[in-house]
N, C-alpha and C. Protein backbone atom coordinates (compact mmCIF):
# COMPACT_ATOMS: atom_id res chain seq x y z
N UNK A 1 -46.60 -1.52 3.96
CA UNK A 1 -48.03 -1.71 3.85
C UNK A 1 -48.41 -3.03 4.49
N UNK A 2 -49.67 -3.21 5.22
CA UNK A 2 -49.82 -4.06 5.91
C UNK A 2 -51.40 -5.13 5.25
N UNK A 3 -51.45 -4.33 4.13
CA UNK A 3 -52.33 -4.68 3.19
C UNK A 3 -52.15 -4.93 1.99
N UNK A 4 -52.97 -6.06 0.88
CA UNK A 4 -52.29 -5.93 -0.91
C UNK A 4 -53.20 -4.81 -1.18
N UNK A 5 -52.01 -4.00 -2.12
CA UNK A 5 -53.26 -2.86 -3.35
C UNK A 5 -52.96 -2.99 -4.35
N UNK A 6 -53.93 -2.81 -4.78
CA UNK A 6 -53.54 -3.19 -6.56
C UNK A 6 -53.22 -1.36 -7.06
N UNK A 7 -52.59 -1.22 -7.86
CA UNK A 7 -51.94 -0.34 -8.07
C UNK A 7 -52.56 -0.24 -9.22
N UNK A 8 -53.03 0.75 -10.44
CA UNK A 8 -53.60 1.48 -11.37
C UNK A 8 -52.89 2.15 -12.61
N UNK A 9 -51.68 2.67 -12.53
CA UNK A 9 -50.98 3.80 -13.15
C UNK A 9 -51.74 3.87 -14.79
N UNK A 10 -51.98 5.02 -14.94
CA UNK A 10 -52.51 5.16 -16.15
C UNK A 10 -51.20 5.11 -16.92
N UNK A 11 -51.42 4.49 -18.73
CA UNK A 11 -50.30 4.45 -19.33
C UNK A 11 -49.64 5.29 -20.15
N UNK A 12 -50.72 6.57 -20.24
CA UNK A 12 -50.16 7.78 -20.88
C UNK A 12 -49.68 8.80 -19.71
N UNK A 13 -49.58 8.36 -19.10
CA UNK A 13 -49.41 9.99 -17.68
C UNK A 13 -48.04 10.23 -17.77
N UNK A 14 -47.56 11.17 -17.52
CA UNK A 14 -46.31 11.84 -18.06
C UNK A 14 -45.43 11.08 -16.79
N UNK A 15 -44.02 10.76 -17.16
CA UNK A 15 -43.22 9.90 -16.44
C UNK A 15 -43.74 8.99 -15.53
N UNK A 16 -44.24 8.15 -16.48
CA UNK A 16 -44.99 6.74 -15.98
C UNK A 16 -44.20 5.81 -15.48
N UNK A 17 -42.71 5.65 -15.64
CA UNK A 17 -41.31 5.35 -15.14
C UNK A 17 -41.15 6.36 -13.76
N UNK A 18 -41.42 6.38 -13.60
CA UNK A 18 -40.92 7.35 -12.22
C UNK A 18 -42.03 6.66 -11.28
N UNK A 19 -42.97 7.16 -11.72
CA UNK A 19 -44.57 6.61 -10.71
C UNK A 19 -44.01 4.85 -10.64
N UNK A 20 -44.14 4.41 -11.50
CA UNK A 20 -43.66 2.74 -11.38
C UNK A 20 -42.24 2.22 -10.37
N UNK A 21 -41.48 3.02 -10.41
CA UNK A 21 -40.26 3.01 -9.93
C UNK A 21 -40.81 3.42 -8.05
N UNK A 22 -41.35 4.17 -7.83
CA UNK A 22 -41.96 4.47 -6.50
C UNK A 22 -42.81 3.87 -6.10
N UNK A 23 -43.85 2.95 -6.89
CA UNK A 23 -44.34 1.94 -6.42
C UNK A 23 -43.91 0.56 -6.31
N UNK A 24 -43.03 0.40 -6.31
CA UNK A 24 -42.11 -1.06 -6.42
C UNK A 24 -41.16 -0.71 -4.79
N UNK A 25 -40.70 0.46 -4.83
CA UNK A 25 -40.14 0.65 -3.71
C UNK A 25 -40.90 0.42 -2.46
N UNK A 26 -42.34 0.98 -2.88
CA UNK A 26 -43.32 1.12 -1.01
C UNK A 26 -44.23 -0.23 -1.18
N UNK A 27 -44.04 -0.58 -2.17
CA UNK A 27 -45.05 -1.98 -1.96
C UNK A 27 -43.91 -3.36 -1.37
N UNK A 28 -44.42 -3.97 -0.63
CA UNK A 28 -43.51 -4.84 0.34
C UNK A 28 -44.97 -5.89 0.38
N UNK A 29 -45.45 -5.91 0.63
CA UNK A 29 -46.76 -6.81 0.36
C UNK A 29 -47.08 -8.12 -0.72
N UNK A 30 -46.82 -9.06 -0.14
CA UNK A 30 -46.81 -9.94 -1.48
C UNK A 30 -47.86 -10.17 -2.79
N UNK A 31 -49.06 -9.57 -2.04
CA UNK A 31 -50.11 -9.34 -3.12
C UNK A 31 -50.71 -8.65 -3.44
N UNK A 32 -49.60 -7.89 -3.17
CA UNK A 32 -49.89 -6.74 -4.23
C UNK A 32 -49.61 -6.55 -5.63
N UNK A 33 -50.03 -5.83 -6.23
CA UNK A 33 -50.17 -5.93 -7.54
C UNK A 33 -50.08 -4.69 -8.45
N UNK A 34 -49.07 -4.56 -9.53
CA UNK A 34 -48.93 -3.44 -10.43
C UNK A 34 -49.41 -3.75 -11.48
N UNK A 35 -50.78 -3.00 -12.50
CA UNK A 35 -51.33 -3.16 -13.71
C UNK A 35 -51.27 -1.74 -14.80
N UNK A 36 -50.48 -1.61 -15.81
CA UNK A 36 -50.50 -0.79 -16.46
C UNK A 36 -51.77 -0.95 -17.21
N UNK A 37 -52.68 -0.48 -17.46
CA UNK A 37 -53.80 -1.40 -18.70
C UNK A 37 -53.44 -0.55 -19.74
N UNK A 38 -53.15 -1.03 -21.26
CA UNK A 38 -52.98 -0.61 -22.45
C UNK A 38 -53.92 0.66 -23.09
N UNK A 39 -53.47 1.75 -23.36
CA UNK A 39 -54.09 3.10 -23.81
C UNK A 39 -54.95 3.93 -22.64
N UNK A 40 -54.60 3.35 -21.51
CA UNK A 40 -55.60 4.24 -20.37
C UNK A 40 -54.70 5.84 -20.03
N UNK A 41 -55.69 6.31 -19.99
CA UNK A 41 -56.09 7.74 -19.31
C UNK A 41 -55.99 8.18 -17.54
N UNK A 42 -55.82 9.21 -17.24
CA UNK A 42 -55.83 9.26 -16.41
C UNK A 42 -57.09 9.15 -15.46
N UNK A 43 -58.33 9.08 -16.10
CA UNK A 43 -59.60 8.53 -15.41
C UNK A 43 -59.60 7.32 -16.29
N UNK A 44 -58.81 6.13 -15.29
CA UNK A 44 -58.84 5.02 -16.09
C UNK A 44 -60.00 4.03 -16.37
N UNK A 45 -60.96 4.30 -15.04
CA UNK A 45 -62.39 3.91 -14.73
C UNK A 45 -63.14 4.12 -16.13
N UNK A 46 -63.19 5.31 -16.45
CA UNK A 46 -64.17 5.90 -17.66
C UNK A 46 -62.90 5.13 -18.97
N UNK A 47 -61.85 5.69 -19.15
CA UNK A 47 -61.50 5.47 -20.28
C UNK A 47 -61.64 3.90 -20.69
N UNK A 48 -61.22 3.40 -20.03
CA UNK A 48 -61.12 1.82 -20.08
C UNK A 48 -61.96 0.77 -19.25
N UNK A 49 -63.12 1.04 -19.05
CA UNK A 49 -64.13 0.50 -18.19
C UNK A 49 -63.89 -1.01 -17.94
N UNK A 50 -64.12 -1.45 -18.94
CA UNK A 50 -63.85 -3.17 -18.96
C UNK A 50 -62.88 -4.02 -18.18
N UNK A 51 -61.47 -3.12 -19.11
CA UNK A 51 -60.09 -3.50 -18.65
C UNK A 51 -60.00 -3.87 -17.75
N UNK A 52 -60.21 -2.24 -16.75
CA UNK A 52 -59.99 -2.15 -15.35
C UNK A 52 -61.02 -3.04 -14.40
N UNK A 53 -61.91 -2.89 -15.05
CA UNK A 53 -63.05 -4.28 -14.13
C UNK A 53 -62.50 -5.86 -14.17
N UNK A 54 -62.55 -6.09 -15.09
CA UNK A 54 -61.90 -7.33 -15.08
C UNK A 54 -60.00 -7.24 -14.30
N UNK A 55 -59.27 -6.17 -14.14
CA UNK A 55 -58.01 -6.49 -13.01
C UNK A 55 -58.38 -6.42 -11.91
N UNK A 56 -59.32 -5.36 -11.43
CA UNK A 56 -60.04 -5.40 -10.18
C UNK A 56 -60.40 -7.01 -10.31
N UNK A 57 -61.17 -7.26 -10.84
CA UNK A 57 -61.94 -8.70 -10.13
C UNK A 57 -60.70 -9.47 -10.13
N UNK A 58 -60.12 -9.73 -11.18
CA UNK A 58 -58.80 -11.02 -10.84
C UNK A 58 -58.54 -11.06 -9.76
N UNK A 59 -57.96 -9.27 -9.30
CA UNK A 59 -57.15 -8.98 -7.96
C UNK A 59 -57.70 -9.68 -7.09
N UNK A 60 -59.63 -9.19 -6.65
CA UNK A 60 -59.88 -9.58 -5.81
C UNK A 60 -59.95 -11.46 -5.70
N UNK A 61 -60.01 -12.00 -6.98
CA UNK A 61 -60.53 -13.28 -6.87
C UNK A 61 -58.81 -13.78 -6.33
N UNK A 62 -58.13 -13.80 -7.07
CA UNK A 62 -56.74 -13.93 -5.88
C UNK A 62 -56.61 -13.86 -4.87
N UNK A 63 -57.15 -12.83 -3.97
CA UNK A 63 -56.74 -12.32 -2.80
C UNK A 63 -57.83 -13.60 -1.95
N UNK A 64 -59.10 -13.87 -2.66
CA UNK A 64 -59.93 -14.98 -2.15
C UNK A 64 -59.62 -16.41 -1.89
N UNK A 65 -59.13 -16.41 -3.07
CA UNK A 65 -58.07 -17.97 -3.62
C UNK A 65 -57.17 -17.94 -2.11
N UNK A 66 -56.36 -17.17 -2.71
CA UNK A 66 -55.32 -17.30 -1.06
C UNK A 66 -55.89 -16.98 -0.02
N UNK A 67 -56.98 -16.37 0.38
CA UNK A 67 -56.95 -17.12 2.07
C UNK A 67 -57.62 -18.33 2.11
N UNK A 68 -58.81 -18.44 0.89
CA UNK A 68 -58.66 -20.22 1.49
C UNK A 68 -58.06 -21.04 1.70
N UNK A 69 -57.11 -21.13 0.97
CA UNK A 69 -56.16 -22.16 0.73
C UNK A 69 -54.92 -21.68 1.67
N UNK A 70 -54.96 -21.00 2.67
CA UNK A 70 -54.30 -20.79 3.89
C UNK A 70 -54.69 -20.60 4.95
């Protein structure tokens, strides 16, 4: 990948170890980012609205942080 993604995996989805295990392999990107958020669903948007807003923004405020400061 020639880009960071923040990665999502809902934490009930059936072999959530497997999905995690395949994203560790294709992500090569240093900022990228894996977030399980606690009791999410597979529409993690709706189930967990907040959560997921606030890792989105971190992500992006990181990704801001570092190019200024490079």
């Amino acid at each position: 990948m020639r880009c960071p993604v923040l990665f999502l995996p809902a934490e009930t989805e059936p072999k959530l170890d497997v999905k995690l295990s395949l994203i560790q392999k294709v992500t090569r990107h240093p900022q990228s980012k894996t977030v399980v958020i606690p009791s999410s669903k597979q529409l993690i948007p709706i189930d967990t609205p907040i959560a997921t807003s606030m890792e989105i923004l971190a992500f992006l405020k990181g990704l801001v942080l570092d190019s200024t400061s490079g």
